[in-house]
C-alpha atoms as a PDB file:
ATOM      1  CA  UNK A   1      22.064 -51.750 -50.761  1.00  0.00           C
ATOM      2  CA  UNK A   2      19.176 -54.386 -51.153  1.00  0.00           C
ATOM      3  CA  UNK A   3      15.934 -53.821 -51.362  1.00  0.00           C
ATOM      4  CA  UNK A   4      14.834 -55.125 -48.169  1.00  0.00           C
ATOM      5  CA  UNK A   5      17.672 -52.834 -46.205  1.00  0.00           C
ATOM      6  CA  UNK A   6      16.070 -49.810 -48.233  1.00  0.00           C
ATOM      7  CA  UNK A   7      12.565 -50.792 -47.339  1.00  0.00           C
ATOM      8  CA  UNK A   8      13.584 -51.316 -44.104  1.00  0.00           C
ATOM      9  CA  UNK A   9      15.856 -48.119 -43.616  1.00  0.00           C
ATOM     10  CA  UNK A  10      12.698 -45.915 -45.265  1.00  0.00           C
ATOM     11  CA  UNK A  11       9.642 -47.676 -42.941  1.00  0.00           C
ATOM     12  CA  UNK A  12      11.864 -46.573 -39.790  1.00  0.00           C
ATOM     13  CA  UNK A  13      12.449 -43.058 -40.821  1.00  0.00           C
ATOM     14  CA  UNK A  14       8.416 -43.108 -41.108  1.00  0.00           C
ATOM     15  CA  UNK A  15       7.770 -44.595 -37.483  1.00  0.00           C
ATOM     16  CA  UNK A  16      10.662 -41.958 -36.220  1.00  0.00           C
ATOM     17  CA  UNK A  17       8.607 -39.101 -37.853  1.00  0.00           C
ATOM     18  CA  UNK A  18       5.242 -40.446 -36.689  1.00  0.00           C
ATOM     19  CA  UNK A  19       6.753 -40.496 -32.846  1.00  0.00           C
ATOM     20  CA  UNK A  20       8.076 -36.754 -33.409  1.00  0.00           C
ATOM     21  CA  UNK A  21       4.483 -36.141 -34.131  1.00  0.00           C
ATOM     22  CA  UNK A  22       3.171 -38.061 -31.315  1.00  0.00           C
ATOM     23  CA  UNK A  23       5.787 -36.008 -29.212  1.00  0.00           C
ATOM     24  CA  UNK A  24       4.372 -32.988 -30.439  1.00  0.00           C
ATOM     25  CA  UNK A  25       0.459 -33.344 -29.730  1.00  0.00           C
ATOM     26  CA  UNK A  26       1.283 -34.852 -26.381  1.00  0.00           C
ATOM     27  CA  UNK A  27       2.904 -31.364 -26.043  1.00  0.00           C
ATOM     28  CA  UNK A  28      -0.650 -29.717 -27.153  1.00  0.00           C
ATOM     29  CA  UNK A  29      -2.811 -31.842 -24.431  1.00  0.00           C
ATOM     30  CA  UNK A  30      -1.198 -29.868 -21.314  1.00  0.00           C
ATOM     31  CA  UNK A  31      -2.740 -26.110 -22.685  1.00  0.00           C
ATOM     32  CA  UNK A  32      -6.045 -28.043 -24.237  1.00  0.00           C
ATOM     33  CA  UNK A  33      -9.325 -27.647 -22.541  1.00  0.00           C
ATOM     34  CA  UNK A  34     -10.270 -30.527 -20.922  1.00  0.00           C
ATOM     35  CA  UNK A  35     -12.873 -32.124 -23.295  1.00  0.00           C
ATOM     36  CA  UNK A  36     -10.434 -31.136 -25.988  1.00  0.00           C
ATOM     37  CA  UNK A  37      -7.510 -33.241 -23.413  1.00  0.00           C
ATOM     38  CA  UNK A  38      -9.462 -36.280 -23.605  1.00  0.00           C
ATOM     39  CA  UNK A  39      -9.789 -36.547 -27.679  1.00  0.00           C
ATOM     40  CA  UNK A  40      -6.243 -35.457 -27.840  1.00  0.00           C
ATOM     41  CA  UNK A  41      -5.535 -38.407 -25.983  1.00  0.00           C
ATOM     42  CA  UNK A  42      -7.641 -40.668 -27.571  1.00  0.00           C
ATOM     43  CA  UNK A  43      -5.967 -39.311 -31.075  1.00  0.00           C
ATOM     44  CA  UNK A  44      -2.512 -40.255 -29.715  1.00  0.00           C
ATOM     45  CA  UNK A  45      -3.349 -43.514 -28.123  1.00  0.00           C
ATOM     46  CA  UNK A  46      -4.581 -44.319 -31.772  1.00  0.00           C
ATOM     47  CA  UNK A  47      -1.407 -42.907 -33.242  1.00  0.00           C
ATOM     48  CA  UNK A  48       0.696 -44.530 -30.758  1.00  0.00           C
ATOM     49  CA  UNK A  49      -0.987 -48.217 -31.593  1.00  0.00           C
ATOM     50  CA  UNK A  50      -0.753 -47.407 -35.251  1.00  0.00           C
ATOM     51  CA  UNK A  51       3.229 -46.848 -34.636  1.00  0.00           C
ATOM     52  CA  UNK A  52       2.995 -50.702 -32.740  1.00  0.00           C
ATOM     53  CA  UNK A  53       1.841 -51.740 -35.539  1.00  0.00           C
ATOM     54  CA  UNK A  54       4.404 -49.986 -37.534  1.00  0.00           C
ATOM     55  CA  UNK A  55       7.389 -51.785 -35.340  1.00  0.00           C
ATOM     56  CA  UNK A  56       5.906 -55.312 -36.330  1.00  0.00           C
ATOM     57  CA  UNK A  57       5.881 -54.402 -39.656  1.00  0.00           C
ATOM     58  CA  UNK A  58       9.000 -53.420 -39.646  1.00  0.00           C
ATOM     59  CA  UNK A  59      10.147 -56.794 -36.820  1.00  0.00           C
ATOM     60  CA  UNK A  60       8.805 -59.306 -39.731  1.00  0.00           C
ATOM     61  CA  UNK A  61      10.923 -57.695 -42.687  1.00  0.00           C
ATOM     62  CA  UNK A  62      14.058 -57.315 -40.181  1.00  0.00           C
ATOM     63  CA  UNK A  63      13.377 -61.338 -39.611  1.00  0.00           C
ATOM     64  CA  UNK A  64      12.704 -62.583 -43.496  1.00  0.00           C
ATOM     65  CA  UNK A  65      15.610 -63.808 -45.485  1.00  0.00           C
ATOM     66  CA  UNK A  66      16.181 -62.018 -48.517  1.00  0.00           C
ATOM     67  CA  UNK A  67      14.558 -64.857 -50.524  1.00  0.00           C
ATOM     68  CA  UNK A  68      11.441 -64.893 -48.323  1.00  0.00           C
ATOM     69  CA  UNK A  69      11.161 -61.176 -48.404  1.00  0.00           C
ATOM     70  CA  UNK A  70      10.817 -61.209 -52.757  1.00  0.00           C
ATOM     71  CA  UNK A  71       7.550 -63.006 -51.945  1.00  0.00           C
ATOM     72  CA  UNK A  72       6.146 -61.472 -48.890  1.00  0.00           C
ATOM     73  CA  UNK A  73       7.168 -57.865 -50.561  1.00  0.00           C
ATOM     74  CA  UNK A  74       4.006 -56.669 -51.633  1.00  0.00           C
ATOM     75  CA  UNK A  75       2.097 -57.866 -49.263  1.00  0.00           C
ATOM     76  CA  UNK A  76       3.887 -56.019 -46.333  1.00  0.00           C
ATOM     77  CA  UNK A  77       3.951 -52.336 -48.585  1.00  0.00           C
ATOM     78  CA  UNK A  78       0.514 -53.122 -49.148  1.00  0.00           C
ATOM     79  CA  UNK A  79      -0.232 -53.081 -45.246  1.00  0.00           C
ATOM     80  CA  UNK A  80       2.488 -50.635 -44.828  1.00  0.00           C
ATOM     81  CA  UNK A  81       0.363 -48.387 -47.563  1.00  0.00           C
ATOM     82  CA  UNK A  82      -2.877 -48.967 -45.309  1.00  0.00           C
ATOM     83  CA  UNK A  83      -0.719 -48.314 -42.270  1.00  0.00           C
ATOM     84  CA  UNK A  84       0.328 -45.003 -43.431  1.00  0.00           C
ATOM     85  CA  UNK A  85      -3.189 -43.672 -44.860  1.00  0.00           C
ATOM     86  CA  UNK A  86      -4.804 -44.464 -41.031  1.00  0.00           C
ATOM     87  CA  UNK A  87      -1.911 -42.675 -38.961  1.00  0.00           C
ATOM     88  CA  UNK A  88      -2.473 -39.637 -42.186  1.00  0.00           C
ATOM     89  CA  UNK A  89      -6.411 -39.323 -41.502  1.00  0.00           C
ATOM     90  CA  UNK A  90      -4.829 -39.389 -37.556  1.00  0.00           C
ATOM     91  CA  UNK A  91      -2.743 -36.644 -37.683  1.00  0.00           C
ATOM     92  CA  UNK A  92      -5.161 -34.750 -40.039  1.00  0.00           C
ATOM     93  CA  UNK A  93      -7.673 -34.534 -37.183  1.00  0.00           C
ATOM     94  CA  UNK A  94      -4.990 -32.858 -35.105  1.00  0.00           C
ATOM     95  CA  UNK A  95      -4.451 -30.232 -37.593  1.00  0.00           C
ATOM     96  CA  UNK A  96      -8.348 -29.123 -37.259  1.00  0.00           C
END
């Protein structure tokens, strides 16, 4: 398997994991207290972009040519890396 199918094939395992946790605290909101409703909400919307983001990430390696994705490697795990740490810090404040 290349390395772009594996990077590929990993990245969308990590969005379907961050929507089963998306799933999960939209699950929470309904038995929340209201004030607690609305950052719950705002938590997932943020989540929900992150995953958007996620998808494009994931659209632009799907699209390079294997050539094109040697050089543009680094610079999507790198984003992918940031991408990761903000939906993290996300999900952390749902576990408070």
């Amino acid at each position: 398997m290349s390395d772009k199918k594996l990077s590929q094939q990993k990245k969308q395992a990590q969005l379907d994991e961050w929507k089963a946790e998306v799933d999960k605290f939209k699950a929470k909101v309904s038995g929340a207290t209201a004030e607690a409703q609305l950052k719950l909400k705002e938590q997932i919307k943020t989540l929900e972009h992150k995953i958007e983001e996620g998808k494009a990430k994931l659209a632009e390696i799907a699209a390079a040519k294997e050539d094109a994705w040697e050089s543009m490697k680094d610079r999507v795990e790198s984003g992918w890396k940031s991408l990761k740490s903000g939906v993290s810090d996300t999900i952390a404040k749902f576990k408070k």
